[in-house]
Protein backbone atom coordinates (compact mmCIF):
# COMPACT_ATOMS: atom_id res chain seq x y z
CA UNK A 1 0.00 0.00 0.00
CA UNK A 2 1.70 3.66 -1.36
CA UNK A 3 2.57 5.65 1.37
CA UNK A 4 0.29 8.84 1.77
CA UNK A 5 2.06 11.64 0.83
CA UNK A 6 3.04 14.37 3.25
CA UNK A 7 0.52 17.18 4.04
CA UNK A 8 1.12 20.21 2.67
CA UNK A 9 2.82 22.48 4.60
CA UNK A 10 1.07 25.75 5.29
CA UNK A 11 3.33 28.88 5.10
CA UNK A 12 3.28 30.26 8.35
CA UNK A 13 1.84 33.77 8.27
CA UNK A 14 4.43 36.72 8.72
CA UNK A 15 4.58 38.09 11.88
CA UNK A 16 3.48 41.71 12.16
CA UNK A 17 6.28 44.00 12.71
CA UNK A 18 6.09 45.02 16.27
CA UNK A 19 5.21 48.53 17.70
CA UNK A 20 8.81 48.26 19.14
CA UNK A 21 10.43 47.25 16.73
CA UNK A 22 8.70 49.92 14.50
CA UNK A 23 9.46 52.75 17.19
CA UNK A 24 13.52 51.74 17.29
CA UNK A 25 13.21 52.39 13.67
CA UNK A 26 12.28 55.77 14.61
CA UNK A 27 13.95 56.92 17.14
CA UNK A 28 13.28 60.49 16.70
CA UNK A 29 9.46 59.62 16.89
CA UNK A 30 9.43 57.55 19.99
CA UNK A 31 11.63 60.00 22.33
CA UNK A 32 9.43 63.08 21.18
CA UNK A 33 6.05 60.59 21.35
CA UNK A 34 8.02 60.17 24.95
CA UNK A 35 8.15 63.96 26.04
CA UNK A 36 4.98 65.47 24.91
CA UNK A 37 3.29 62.02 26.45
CA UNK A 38 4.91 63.27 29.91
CA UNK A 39 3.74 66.93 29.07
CA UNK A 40 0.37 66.00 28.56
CA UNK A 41 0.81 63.57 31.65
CA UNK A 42 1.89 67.12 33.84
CA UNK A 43 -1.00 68.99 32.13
CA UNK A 44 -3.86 66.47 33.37
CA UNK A 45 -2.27 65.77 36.56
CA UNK A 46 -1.95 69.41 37.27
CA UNK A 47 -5.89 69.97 36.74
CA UNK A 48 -6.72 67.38 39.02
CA UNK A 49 -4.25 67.27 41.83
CA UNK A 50 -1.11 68.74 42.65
CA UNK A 51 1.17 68.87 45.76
CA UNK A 52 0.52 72.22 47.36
CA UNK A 53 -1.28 75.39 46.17
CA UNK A 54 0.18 77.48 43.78
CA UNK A 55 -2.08 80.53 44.21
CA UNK A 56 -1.94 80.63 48.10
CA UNK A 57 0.62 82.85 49.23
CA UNK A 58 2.83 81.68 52.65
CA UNK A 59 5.78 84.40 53.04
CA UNK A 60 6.74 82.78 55.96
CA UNK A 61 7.94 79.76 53.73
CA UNK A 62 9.17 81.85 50.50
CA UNK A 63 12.18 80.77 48.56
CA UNK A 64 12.45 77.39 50.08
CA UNK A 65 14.98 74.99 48.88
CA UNK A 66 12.93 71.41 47.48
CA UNK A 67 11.94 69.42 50.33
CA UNK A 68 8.79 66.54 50.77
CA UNK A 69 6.49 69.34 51.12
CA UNK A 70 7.62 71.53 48.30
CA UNK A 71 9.15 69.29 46.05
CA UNK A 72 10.51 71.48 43.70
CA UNK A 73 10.40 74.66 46.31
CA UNK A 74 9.03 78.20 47.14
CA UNK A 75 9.02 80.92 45.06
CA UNK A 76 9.39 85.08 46.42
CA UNK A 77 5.63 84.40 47.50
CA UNK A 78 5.73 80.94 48.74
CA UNK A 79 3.64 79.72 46.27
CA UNK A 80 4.56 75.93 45.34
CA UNK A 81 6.95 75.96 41.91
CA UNK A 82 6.11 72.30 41.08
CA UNK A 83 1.73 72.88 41.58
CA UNK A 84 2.75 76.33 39.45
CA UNK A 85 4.90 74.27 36.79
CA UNK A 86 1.76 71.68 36.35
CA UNK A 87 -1.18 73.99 36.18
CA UNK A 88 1.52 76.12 33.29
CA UNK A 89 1.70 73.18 31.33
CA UNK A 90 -2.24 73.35 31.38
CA UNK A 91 -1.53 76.83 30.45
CA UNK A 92 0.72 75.93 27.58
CA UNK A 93 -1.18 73.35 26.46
CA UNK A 94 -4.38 75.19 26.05
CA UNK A 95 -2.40 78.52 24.20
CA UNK A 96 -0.53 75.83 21.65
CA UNK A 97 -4.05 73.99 20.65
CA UNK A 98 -5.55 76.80 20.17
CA UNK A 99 -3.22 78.87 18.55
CA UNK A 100 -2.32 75.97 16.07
CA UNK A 101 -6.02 75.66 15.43
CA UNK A 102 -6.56 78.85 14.26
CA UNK A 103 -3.93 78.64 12.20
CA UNK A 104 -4.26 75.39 10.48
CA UNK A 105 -8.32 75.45 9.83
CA UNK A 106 -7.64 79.24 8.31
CA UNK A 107 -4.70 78.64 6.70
CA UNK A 108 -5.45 75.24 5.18
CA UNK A 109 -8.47 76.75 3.88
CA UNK A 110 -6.87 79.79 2.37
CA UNK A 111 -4.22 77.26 1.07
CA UNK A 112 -7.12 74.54 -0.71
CA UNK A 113 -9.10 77.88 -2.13
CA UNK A 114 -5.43 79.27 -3.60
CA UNK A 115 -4.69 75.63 -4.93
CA UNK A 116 -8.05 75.07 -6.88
CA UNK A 117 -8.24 78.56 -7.98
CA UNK A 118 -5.77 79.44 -10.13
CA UNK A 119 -5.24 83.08 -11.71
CA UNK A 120 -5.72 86.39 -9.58
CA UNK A 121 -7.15 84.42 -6.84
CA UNK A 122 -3.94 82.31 -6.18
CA UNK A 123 -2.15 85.35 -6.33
CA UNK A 124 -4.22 87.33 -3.97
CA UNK A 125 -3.65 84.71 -1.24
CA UNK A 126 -0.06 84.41 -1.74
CA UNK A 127 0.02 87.94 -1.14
CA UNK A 128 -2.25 88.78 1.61
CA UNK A 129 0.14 85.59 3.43
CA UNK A 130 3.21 87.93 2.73
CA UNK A 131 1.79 91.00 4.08
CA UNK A 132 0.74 88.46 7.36
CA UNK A 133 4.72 87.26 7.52
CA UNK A 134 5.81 90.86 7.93
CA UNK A 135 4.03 91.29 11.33
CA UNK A 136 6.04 88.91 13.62
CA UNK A 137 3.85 87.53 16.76
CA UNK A 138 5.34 89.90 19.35
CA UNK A 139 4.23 92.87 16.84
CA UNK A 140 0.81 91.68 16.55
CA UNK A 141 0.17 90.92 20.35
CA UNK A 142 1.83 94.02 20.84
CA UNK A 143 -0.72 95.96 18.05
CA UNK A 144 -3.71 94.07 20.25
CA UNK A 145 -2.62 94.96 23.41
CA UNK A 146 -2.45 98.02 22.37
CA UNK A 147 -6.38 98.54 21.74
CA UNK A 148 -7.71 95.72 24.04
CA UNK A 149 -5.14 95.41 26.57
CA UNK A 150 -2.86 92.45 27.91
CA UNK A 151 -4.56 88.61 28.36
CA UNK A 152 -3.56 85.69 26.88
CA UNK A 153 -6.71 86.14 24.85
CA UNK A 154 -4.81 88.22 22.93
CA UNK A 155 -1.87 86.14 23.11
CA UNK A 156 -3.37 82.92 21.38
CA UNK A 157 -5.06 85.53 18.64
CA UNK A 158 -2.06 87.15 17.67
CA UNK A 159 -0.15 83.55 17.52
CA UNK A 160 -2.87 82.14 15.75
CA UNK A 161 -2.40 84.31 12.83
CA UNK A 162 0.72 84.40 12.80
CA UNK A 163 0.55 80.06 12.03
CA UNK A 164 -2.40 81.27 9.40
CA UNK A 165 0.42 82.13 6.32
CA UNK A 166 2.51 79.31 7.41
CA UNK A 167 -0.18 77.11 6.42
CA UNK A 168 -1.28 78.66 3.62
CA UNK A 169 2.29 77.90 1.89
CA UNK A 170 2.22 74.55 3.09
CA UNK A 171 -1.59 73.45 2.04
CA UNK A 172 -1.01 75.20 -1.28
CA UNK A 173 2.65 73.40 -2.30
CA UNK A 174 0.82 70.16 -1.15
CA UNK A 175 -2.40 70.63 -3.02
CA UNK A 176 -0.46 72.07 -5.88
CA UNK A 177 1.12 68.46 -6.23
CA UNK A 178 -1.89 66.09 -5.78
CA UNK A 179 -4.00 68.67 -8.05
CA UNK A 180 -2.04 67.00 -11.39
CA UNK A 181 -2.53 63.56 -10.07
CA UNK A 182 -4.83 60.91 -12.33
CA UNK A 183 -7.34 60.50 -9.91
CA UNK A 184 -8.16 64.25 -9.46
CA UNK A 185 -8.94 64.47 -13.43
CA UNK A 186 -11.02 60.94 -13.02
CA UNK A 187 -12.91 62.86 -10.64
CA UNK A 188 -13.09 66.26 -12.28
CA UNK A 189 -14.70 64.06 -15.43
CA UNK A 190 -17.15 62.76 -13.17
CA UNK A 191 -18.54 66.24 -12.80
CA UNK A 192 -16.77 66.87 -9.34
CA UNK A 193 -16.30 70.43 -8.32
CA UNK A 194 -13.00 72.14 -7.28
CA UNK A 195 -14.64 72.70 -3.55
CA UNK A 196 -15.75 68.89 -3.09
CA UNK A 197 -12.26 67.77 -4.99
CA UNK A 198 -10.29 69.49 -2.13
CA UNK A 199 -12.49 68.10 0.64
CA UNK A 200 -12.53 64.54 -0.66
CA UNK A 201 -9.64 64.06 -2.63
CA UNK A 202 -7.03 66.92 -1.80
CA UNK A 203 -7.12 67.04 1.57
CA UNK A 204 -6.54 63.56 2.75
CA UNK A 205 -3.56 63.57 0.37
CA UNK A 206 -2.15 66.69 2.24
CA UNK A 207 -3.12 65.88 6.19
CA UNK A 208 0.83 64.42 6.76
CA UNK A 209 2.09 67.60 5.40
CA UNK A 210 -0.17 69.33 7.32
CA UNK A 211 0.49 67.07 10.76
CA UNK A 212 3.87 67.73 10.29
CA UNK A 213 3.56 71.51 10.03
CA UNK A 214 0.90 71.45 13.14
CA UNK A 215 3.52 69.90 15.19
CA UNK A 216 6.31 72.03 14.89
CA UNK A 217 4.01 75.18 14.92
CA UNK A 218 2.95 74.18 18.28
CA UNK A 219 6.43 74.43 18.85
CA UNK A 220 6.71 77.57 18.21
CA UNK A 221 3.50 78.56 19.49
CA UNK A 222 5.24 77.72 23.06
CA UNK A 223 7.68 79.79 22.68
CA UNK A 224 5.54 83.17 21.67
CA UNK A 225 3.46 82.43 24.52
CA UNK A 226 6.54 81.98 27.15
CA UNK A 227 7.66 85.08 25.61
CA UNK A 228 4.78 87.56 25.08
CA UNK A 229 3.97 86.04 29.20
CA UNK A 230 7.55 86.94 30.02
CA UNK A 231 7.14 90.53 28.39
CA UNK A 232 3.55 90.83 29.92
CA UNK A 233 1.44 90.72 27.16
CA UNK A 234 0.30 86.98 27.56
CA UNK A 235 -0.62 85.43 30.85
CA UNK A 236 -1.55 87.95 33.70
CA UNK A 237 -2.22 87.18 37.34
CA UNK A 238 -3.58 85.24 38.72
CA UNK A 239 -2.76 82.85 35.54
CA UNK A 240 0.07 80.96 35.71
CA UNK A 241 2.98 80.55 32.65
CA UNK A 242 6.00 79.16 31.95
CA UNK A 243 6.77 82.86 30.96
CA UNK A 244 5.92 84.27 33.91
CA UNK A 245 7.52 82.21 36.10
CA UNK A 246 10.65 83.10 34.22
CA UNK A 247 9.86 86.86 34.66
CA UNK A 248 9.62 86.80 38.04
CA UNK A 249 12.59 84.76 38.55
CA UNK A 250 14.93 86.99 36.72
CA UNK A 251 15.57 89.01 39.58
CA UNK A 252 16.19 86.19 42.02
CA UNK A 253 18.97 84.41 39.89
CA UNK A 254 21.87 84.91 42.24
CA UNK A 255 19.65 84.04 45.32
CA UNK A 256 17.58 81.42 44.11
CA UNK A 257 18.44 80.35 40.63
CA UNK A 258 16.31 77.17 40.43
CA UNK A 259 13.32 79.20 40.02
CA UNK A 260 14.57 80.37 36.92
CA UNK A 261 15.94 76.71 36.11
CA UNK A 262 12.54 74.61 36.30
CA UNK A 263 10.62 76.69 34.12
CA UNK A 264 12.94 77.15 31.46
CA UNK A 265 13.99 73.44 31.76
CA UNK A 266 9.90 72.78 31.09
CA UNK A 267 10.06 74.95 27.99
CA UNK A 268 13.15 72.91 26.36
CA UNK A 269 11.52 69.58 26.69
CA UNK A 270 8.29 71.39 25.69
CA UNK A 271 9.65 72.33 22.85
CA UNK A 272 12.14 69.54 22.48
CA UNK A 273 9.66 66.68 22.73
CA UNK A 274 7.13 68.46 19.68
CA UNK A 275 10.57 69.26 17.25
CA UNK A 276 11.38 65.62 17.79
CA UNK A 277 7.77 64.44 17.29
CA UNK A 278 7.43 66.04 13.98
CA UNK A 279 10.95 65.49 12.70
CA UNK A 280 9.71 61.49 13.19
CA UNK A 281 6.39 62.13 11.92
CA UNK A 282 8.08 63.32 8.81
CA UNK A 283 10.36 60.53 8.54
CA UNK A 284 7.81 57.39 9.38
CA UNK A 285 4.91 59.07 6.98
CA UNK A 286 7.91 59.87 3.90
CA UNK A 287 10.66 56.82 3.69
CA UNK A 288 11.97 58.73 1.30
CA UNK A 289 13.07 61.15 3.80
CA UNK A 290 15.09 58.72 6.32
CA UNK A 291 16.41 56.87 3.48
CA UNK A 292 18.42 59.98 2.48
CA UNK A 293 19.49 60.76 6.06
């Protein structure tokens, strides 16, 4: 009797590539994933709980060094510096979202309309976004405070269009691109307008562009704040800032320079963490990119 033959052997599926794995690939991407994760940790933990008040003021215990009660100190007040350091990145938080906002609904817009609509149009975009790069953020907070005073109202306004043009380049370079694709005539035979082409078709295309962007505009969005709150346009009491802490530490560095040191130090890895996040972003969503690196 003839053997049966052997059973086919299945090929064993391939194994999914691990999130690890896929996160050592991008380095750059998992330590900035790492830094804004622990600044968003600070920024919920500091609306819920947080060691000791930061608005109640206790000169008795002013400028203390970090102990178990304070754990990062007393400011000239006695107000806690780490409670003050959580509720700012709240503070931070809040100004970079909605700054960033602003400017990427406005701008992307702006940039979609310039894309589609070639001719006078385009150019009229292109140069109202000039005329917005010539006002810097400090100018324009400073313009606002001007007629409606100080508050970080004004702050996130004046940052907010300041991202506007930024976006507008980017949207419109992206769009520019997908717009002579094959798919975009397909749908412009299929009696698709330029408005619902954008929405449907464009815009998807462009979102990593315009992730990318978002990111390290927040970036930059923490900055302006920490300094328009520094110069006292942003922030004013009692709200708490990065920048403010800074401003009233300045004349304390010789007698108590980690006041200066802890809010500045939040700032960097702020700032760090979101550079880092995008630069990755860019890299994992373009191969292209990290190939050439």
């Amino acid at each position: 009797m003839p053997a049966a033959p052997p059973a086919p052997v299945s090929a064993a599926p391939r194994p999914a590539r691990s999130v690890l794995a896929w996160l050592r690939q991008h380095p750059s991407l998992a330590l900035g994933g790492l830094l804004v994760a622990l600044w968003l940790l600070a920024a919920v933990v500091g609306l819920l709980w947080h060691p000791a008040s930061a608005y109640e003021v206790d000169l008795a215990a002013k400028l203390q060094t970090p102990s178990a009660h304070h754990w990062l100190g007393t400011d000239a007040l006695g107000r806690d510096v780490a409670a003050m350091l959580l509720l700012g990145a709240g503070q931070a938080l809040l100004v970079g979202a909605l700054a960033v906002a602003i400017g990427l609904v406005l701008g992307s817009a702006l940039g979609l309309l310039a894309a589609a609509r070639r001719g006078w149009l385009e150019q009229l975009v292109l140069r109202l976004a000039d005329v917005a790069f010539a006002f810097p953020a400090v100018l324009l907070a400073i313009m606002l405070t001007a007629v409606y005073g100080p508050g970080l109202l004004n702050a996130i306004l004046a940052i907010g269009l300041f991202n506007i043009p930024v976006f507008v380049r980017v949207a419109r370079a992206s769009a520019q691109v997908v717009w002579t694709r094959d798919f975009i005539l397909a749908a412009r035979i299929s009696g698709k307008g330029g408005w619902r082409i954008s929405l449907e078709h464009v815009l998807p295309n462009i979102a990593p562009a315009l992730l990318v962007q978002a990111t390290v505009q927040f970036a930059v969005a923490i900055l302006l704040e920490a300094a328009l709150s520094y110069l006292g346009l942003g922030a004013q009491p009692p709200q708490l800032s990065w920048g403010r802490m800074l401003s009233e530490a300045q004349t304390l560095l010789w007698q108590a320079p980690l006041l200066a040191l802890w809010p500045g130090l939040a700032i960097v890895l702020a700032v760090l963490g979101l550079n880092l996040l995008g630069d990755g972003l860019r890299d994992a969503l373009d191969p292209r990119l990290s190939q050439q690196r």
